[in-house]
Protein backbone atom coordinates (compact mmCIF):
# COMPACT_ATOMS: atom_id res chain seq x y z
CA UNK A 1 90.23 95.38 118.43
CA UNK A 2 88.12 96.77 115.83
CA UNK A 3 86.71 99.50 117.41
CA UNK A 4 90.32 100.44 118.83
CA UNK A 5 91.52 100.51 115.52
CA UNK A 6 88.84 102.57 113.84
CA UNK A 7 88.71 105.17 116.99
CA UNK A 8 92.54 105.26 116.27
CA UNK A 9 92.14 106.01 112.89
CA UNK A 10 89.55 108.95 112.99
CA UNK A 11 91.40 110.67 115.74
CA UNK A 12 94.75 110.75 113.83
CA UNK A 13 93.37 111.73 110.10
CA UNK A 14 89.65 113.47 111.21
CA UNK A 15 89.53 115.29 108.03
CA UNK A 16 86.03 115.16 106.68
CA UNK A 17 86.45 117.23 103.64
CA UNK A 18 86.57 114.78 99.85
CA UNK A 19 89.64 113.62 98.90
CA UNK A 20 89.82 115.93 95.78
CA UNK A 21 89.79 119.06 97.50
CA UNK A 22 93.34 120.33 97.39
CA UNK A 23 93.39 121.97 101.03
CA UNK A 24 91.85 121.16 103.64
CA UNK A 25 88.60 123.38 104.65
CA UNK A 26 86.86 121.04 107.60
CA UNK A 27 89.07 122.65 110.27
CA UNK A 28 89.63 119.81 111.94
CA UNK A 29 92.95 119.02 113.79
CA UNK A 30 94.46 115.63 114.72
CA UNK A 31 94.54 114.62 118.04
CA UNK A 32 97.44 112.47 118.34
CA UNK A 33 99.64 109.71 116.23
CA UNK A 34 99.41 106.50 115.94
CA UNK A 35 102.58 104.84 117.84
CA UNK A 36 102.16 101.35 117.17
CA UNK A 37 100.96 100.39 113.77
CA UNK A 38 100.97 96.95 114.66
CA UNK A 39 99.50 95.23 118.17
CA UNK A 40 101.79 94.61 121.06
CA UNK A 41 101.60 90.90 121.72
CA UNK A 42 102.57 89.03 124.93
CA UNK A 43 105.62 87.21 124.77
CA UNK A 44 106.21 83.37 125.19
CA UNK A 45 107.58 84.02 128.70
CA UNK A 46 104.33 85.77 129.86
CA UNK A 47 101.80 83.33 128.34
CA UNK A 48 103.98 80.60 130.30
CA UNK A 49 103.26 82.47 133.39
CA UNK A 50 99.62 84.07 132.38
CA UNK A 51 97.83 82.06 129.98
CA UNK A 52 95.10 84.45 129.99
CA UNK A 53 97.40 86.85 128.29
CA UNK A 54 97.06 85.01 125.27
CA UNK A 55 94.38 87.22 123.65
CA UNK A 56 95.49 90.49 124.47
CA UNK A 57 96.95 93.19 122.34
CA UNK A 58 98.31 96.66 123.10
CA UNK A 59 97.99 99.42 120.86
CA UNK A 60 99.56 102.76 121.56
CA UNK A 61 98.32 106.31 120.48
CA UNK A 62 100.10 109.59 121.67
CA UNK A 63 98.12 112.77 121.93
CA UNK A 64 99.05 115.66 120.64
C-alpha cells in the first residue's frame, strides 16, 4: 500500500524543482489525479461472503 501510495504521489505532483522557486522550471507534467484520497474498503456484506477480502484496498488514479 506503500508503494501505491508513493507511485501515486510522484505521478500527480512530479515537480523536482525546490520549493522556493516561484515557477516551475523542471518541465515536468502530471500524469493524472489522484481520485480516491482515501482506500476503497470491502464492505461487511463482501467480507461475509469473501473473507479473503478483508485486506484489500482500492485506490483510484485517473490519467490525464
Amino acid at each position: 500500500d506503500r508503494i501505491v501510495k508513493k507511485r501515486f504521489r510522484e505521478s500527480e505532483h512530479p515537480c523536482i524543482c525546490p520549493p522556493d522557486f516561484p515557477v516551475c522550471v523542471c518541465g515536468r507534467v502530471s500524469r493524472g489525479r489522484v481520485i480516491t484520497r482515501k482506500p476503497i474498503l470491502p464492505s461487511e456484506e463482501e467480507l461475509e461472503v469473501n473473507s479473503r477480502s478483508k485486506s484489500a484496498k482500492l485506490r483510484v488514479f485517473e490519467r490525464a
